[in-house]
N, C-alpha and C. Protein backbone atom coordinates (compact mmCIF):
# COMPACT_ATOMS: atom_id res chain seq x y z
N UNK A 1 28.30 -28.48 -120.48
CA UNK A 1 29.56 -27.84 -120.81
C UNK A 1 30.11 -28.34 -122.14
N UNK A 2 29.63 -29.48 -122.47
CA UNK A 2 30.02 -29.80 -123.54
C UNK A 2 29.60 -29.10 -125.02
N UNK A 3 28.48 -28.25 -124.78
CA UNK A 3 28.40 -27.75 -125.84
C UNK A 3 29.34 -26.20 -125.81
N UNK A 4 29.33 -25.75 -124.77
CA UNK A 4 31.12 -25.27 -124.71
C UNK A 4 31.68 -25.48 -125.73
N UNK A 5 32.12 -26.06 -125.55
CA UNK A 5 33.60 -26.62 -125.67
C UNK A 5 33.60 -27.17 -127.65
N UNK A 6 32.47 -27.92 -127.84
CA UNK A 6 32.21 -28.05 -129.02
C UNK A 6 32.36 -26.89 -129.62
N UNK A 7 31.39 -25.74 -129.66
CA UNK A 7 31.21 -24.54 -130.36
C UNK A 7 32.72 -24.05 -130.69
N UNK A 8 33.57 -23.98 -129.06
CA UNK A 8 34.84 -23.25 -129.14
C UNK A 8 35.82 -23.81 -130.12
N UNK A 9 35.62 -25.16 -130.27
CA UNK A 9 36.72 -25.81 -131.26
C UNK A 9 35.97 -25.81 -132.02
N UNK A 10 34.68 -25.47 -132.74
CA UNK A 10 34.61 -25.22 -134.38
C UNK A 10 34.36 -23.97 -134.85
N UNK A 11 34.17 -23.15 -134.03
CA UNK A 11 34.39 -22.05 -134.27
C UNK A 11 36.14 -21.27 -134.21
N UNK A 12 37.23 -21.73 -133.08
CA UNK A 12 38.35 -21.82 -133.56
C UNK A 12 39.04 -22.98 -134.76
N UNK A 13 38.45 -23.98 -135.19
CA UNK A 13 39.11 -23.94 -136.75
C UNK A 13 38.39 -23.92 -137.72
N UNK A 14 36.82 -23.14 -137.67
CA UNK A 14 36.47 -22.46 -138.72
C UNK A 14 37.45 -21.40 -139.01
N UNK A 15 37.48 -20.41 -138.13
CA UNK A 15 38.26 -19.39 -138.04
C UNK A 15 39.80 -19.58 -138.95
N UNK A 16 40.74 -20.59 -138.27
CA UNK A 16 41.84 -20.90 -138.69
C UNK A 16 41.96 -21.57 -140.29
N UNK A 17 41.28 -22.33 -140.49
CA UNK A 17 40.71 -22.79 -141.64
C UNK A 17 40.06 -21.62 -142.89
N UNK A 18 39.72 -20.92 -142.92
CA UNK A 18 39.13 -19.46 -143.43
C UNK A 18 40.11 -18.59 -143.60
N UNK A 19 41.07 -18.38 -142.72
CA UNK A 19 42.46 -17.75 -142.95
C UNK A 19 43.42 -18.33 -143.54
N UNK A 20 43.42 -19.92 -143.67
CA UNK A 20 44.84 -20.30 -144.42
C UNK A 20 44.20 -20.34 -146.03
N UNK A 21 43.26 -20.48 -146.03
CA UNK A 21 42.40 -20.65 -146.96
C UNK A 21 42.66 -19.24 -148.19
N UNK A 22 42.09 -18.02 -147.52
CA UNK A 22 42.03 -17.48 -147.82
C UNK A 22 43.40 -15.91 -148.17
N UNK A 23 44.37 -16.57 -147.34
CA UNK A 23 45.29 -15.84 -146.43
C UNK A 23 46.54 -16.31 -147.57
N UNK A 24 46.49 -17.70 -147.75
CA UNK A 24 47.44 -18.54 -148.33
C UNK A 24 47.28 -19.41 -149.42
N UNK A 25 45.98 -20.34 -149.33
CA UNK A 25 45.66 -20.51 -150.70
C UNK A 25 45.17 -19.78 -152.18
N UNK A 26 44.74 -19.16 -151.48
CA UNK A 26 44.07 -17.99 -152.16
C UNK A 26 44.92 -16.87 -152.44
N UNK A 27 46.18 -16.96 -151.91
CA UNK A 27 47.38 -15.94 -151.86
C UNK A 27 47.14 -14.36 -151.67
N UNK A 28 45.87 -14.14 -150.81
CA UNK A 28 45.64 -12.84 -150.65
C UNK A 28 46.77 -11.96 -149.87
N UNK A 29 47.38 -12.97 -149.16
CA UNK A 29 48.85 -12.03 -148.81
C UNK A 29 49.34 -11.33 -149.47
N UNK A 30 49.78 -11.88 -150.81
CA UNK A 30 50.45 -11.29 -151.72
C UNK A 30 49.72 -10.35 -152.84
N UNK A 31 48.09 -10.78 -153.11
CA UNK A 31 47.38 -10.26 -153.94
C UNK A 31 47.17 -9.26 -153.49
N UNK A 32 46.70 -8.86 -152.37
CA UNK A 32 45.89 -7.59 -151.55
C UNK A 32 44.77 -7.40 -151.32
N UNK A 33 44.02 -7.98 -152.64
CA UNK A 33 42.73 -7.58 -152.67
C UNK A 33 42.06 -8.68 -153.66
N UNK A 34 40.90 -9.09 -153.36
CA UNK A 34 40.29 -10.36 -154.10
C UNK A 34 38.90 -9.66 -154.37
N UNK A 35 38.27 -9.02 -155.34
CA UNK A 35 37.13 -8.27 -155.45
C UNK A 35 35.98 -10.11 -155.70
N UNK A 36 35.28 -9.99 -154.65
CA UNK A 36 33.86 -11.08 -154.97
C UNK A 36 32.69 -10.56 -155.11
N UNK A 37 32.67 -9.84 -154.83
CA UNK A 37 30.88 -9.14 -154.93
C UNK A 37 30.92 -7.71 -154.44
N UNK A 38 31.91 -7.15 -155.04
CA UNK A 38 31.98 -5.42 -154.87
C UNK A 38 30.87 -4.33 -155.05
N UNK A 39 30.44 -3.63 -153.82
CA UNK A 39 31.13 -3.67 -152.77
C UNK A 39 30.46 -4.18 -151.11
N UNK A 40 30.04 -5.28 -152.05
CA UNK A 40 29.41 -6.24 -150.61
C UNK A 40 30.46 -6.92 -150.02
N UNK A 41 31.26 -7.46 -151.21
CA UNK A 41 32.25 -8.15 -149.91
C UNK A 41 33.71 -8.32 -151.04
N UNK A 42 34.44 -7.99 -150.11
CA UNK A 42 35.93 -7.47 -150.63
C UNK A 42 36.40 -8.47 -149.88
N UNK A 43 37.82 -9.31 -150.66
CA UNK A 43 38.60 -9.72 -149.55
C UNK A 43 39.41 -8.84 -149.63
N UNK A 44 40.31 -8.55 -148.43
CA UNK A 44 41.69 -7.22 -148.46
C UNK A 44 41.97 -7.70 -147.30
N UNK A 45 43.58 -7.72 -147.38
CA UNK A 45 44.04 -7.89 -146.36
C UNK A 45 44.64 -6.75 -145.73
N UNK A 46 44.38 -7.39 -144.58
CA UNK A 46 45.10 -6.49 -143.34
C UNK A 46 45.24 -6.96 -142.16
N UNK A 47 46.38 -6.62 -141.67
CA UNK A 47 47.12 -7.03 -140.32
C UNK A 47 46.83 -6.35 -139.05
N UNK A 48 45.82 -6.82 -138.77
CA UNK A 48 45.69 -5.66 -137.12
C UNK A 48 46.69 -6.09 -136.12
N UNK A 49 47.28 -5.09 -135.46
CA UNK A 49 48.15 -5.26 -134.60
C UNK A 49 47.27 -4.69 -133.13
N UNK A 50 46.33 -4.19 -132.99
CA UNK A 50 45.46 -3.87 -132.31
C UNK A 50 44.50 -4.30 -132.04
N UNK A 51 43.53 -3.79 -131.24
CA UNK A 51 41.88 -4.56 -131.14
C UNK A 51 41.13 -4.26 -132.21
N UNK A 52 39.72 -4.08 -132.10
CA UNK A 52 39.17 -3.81 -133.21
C UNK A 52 39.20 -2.33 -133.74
N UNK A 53 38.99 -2.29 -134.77
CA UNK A 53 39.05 -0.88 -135.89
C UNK A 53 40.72 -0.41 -135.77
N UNK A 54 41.50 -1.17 -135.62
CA UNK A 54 43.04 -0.73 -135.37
C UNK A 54 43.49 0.00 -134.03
N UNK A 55 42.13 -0.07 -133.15
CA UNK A 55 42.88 0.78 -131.72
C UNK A 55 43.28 -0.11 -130.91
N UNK A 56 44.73 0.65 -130.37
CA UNK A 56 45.38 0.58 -129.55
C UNK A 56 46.98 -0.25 -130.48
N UNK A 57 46.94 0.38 -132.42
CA UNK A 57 47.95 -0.71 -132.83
C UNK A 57 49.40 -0.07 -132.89
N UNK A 58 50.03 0.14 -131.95
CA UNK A 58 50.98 0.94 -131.95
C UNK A 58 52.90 0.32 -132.87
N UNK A 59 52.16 -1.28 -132.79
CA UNK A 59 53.20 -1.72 -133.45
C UNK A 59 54.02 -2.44 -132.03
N UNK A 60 54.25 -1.89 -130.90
CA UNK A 60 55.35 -2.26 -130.10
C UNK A 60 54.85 -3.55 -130.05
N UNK A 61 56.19 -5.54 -129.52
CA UNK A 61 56.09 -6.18 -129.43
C UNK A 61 55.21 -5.90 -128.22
N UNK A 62 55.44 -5.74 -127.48
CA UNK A 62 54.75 -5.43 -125.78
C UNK A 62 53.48 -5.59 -126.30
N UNK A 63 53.01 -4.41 -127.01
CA UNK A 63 51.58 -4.56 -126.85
C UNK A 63 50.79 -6.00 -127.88
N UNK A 64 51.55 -6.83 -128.54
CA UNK A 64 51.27 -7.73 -128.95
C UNK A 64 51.11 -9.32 -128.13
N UNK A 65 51.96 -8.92 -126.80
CA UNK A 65 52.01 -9.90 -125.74
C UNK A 65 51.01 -9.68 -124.82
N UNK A 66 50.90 -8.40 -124.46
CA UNK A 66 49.67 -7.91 -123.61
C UNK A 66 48.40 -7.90 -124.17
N UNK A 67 48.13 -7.96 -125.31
CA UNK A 67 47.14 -7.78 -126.40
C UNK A 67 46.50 -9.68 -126.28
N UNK A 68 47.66 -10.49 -126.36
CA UNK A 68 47.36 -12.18 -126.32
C UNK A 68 47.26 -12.41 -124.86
N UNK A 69 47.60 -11.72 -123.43
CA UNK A 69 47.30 -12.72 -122.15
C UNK A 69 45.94 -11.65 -122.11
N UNK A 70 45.68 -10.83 -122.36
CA UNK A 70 43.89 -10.40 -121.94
C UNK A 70 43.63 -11.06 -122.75
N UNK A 71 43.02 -11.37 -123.98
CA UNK A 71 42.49 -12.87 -124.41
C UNK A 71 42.30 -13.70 -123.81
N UNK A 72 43.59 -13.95 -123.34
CA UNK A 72 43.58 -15.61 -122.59
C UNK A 72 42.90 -15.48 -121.31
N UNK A 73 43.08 -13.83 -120.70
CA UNK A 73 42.48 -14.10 -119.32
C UNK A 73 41.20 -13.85 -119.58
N UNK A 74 40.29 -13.17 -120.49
CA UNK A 74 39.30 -13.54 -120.88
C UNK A 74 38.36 -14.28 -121.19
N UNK A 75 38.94 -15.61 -121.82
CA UNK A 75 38.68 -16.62 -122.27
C UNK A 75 38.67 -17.21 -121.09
N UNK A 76 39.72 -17.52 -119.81
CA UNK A 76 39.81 -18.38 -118.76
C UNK A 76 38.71 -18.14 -117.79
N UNK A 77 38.17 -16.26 -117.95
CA UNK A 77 37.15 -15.89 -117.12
C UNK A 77 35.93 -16.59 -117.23
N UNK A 78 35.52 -16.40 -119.04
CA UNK A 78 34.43 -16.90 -119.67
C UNK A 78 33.96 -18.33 -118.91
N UNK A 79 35.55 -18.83 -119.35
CA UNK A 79 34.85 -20.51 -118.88
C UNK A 79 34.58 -20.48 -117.66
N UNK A 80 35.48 -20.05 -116.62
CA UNK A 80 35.07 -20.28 -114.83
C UNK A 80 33.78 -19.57 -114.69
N UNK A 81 33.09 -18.50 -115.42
CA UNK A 81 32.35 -18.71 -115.56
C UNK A 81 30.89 -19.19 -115.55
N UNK A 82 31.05 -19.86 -116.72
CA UNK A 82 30.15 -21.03 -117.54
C UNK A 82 30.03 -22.12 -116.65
N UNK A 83 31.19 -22.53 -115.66
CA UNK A 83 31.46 -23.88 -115.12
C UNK A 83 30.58 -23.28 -113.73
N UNK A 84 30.97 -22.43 -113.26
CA UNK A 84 30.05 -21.86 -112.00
C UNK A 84 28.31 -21.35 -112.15
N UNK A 85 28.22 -20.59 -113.14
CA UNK A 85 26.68 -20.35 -113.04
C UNK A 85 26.23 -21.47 -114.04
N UNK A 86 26.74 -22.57 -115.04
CA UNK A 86 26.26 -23.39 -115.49
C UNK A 86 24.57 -22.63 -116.31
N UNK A 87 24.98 -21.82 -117.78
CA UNK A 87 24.43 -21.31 -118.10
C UNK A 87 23.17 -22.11 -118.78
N UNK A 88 22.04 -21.79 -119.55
CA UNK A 88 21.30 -22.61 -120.42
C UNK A 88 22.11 -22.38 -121.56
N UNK A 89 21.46 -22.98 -122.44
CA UNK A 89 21.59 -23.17 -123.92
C UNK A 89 22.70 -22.40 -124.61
N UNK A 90 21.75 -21.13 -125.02
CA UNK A 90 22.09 -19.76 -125.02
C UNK A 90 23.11 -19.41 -124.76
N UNK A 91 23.61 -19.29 -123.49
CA UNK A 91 24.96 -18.51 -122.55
C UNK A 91 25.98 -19.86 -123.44
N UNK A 92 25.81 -20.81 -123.38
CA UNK A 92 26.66 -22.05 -123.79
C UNK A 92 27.03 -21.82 -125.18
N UNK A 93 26.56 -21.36 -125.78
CA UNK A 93 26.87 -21.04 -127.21
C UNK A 93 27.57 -20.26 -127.38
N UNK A 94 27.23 -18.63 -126.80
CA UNK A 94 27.46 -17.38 -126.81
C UNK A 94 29.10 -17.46 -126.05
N UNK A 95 29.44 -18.59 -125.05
CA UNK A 95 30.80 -18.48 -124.07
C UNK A 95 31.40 -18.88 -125.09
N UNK A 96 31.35 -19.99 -125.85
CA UNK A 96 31.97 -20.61 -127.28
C UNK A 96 32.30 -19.82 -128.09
N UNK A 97 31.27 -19.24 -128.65
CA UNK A 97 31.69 -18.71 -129.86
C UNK A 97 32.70 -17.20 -129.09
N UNK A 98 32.71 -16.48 -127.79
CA UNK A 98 33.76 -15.90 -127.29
C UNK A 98 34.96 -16.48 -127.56
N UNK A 99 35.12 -17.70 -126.88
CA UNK A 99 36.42 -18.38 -126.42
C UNK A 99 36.83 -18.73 -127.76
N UNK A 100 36.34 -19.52 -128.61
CA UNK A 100 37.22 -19.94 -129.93
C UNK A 100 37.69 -18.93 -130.74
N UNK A 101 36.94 -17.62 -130.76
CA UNK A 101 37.08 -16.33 -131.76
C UNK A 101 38.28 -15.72 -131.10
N UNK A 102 38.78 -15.65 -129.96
CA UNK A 102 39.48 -14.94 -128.57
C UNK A 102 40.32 -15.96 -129.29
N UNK A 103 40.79 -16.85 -129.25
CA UNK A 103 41.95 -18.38 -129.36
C UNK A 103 41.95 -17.76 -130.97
N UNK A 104 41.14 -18.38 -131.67
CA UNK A 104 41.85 -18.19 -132.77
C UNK A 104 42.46 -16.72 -133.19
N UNK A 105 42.40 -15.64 -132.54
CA UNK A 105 43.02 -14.41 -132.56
C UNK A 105 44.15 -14.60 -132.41
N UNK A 106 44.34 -14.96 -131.11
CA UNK A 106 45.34 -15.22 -130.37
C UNK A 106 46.36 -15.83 -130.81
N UNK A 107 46.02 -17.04 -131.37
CA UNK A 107 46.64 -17.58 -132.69
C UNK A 107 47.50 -16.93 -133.63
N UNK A 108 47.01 -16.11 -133.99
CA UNK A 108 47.30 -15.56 -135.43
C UNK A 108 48.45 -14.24 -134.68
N UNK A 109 47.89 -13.85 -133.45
CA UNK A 109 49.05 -12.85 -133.24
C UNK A 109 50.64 -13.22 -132.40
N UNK A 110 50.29 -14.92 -132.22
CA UNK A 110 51.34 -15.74 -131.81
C UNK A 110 51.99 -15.72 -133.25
N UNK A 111 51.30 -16.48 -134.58
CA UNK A 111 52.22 -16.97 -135.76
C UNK A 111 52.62 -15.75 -136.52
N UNK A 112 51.97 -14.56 -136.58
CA UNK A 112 52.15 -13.86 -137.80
C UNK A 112 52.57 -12.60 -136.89
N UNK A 113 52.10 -12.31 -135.43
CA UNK A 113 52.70 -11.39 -134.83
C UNK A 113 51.31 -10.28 -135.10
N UNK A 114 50.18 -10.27 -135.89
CA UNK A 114 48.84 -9.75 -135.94
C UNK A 114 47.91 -10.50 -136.26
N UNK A 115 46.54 -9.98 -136.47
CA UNK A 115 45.90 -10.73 -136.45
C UNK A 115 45.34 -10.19 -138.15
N UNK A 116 45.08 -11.70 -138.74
CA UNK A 116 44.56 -11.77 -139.91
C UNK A 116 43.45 -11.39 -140.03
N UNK A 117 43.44 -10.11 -140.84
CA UNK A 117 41.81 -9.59 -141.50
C UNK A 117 41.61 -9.64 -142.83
N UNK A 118 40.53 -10.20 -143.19
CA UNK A 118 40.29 -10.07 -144.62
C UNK A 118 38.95 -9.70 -145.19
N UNK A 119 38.32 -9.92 -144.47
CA UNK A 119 36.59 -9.60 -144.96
C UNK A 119 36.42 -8.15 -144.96
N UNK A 120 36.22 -7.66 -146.37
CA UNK A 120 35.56 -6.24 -146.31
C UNK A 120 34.35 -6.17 -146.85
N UNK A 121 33.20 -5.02 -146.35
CA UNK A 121 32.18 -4.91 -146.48
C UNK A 121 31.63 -3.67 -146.75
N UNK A 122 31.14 -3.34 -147.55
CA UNK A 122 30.26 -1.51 -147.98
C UNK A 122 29.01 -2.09 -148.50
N UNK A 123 28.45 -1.21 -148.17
CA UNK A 123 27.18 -1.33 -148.72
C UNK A 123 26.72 0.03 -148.40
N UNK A 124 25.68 0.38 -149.97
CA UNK A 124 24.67 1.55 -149.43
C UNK A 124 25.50 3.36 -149.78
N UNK A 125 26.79 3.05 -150.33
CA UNK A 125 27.22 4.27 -150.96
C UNK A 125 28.19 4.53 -149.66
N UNK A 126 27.92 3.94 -148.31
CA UNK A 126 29.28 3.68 -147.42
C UNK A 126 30.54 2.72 -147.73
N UNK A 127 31.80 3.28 -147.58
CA UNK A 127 32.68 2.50 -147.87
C UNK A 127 33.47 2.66 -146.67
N UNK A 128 33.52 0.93 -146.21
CA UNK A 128 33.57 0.72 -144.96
C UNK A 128 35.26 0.32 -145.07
N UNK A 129 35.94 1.39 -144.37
CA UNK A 129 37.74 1.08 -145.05
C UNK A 129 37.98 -0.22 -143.97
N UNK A 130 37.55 -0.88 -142.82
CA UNK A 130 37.79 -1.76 -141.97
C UNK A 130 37.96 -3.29 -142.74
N UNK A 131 38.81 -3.99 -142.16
CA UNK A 131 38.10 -5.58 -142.52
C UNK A 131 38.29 -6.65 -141.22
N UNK A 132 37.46 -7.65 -141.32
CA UNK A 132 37.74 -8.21 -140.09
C UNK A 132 37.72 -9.88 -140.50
N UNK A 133 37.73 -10.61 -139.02
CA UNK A 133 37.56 -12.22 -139.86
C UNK A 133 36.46 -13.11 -138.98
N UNK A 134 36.36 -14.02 -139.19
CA UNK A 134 35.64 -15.09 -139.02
C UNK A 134 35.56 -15.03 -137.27
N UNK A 135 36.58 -14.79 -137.02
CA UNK A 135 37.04 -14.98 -135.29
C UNK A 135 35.81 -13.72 -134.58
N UNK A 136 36.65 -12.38 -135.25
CA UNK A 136 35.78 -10.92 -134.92
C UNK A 136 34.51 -11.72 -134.76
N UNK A 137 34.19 -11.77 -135.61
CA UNK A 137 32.57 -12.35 -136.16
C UNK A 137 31.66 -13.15 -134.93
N UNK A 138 32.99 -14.40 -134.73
CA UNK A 138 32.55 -15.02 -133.12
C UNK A 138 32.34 -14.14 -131.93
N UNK A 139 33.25 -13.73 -131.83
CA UNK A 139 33.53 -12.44 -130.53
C UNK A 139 32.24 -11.55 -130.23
N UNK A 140 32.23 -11.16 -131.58
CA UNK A 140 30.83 -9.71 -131.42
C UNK A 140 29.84 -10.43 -131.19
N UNK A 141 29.24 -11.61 -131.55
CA UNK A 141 28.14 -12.44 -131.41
C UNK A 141 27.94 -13.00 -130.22
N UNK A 142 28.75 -13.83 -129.95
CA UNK A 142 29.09 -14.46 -127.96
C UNK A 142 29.34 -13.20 -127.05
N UNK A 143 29.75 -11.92 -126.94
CA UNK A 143 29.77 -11.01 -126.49
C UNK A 143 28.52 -10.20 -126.13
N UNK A 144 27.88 -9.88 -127.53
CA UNK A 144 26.42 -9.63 -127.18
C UNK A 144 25.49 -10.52 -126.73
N UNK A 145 25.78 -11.48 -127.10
CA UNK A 145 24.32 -12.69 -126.70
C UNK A 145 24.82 -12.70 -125.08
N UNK A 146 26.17 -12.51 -124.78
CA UNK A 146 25.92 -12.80 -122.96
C UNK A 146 25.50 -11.79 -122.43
N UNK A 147 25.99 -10.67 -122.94
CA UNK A 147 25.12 -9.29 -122.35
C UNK A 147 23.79 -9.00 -122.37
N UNK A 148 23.37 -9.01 -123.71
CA UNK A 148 21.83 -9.00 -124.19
C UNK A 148 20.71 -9.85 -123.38
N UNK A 149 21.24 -11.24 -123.43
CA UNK A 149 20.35 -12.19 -123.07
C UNK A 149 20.51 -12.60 -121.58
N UNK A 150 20.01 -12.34 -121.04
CA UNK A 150 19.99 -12.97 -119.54
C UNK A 150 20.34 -14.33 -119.39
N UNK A 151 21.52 -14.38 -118.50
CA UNK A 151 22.08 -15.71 -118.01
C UNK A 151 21.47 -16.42 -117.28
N UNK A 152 20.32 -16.99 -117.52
CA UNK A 152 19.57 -18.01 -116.56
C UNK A 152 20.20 -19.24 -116.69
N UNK A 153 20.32 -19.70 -115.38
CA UNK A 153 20.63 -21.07 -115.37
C UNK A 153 20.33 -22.00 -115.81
N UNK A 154 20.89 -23.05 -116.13
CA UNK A 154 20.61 -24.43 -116.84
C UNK A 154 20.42 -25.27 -115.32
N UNK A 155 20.12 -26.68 -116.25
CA UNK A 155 19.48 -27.37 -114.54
C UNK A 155 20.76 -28.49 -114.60
């Protein structure tokens, strides 16, 4: 379990760390847009108030409170879990990088009231109007690897 738990706390303050970074040192708040390697990778900000690709962002506080306890009950599932089928390797990584990406969301729609996006990406003559962050990044990865990969037990 311990590698749990590791993953989840460096993958939640990679996450957090990457946003003040970029969010605040970098003053993309105020800039908008930080061109690094156009149009491979854009920083631009944006505030999702929703899940991913902006659905469900209606703006109401409500759905910003309801939006942070499925997270959390997510995250609480993940681990009971992890602690009951006591996954291998694999599943141990994949529950982590869920839970810290889920937290550090969560985070951000506690302090700022949305969640910090900044990474944009096109490639290939597509221009991809979305941006997402470090957290997304965890989520989609620990999400698929528990689905994809069969949860065999650890000993």
């Amino acid at each position: 379990m311990r590698l749990l738990y590791t993953i989840a706390v460096a993958t939640f303050a990679i996450d957090q760390l990457s946003k003040w970074i970029v969010v605040h040192a970098m003053n993309l708040i105020e800039r908008g847009v930080i061109e690094v390697a156009p149009p491979l990778l854009t920083l631009r900000m944006a505030w999702n108030t929703g899940i991913n690709f902006g659905l469900f962002s209606d703006g109401a506080n409500s759905s910003r409170w309801i939006l942070i306890g499925i997270a959390l009950v997510i995250s609480i599932g993940v681990l009971i879990w992890a602690h009951r089928e006591k996954p291998r390797r694999a599943g141990l990584v994949a529950a982590g990088l869920l839970v810290g990406g889920a937290l550090g969301n969560v985070i951000d729609r506690i302090v700022y009231g949305a969640v910090a996006d900044f990474l944009n990406m096109s490639c290939c003559g597509i221009n991809n109007p979305f941006a997402f962050n470090v957290a997304d990044i965890a989520i989609f990865i620990g999400a698929a690897t528990l689905v994809l990969i069969p949860a065999e037990k650890g000993a």
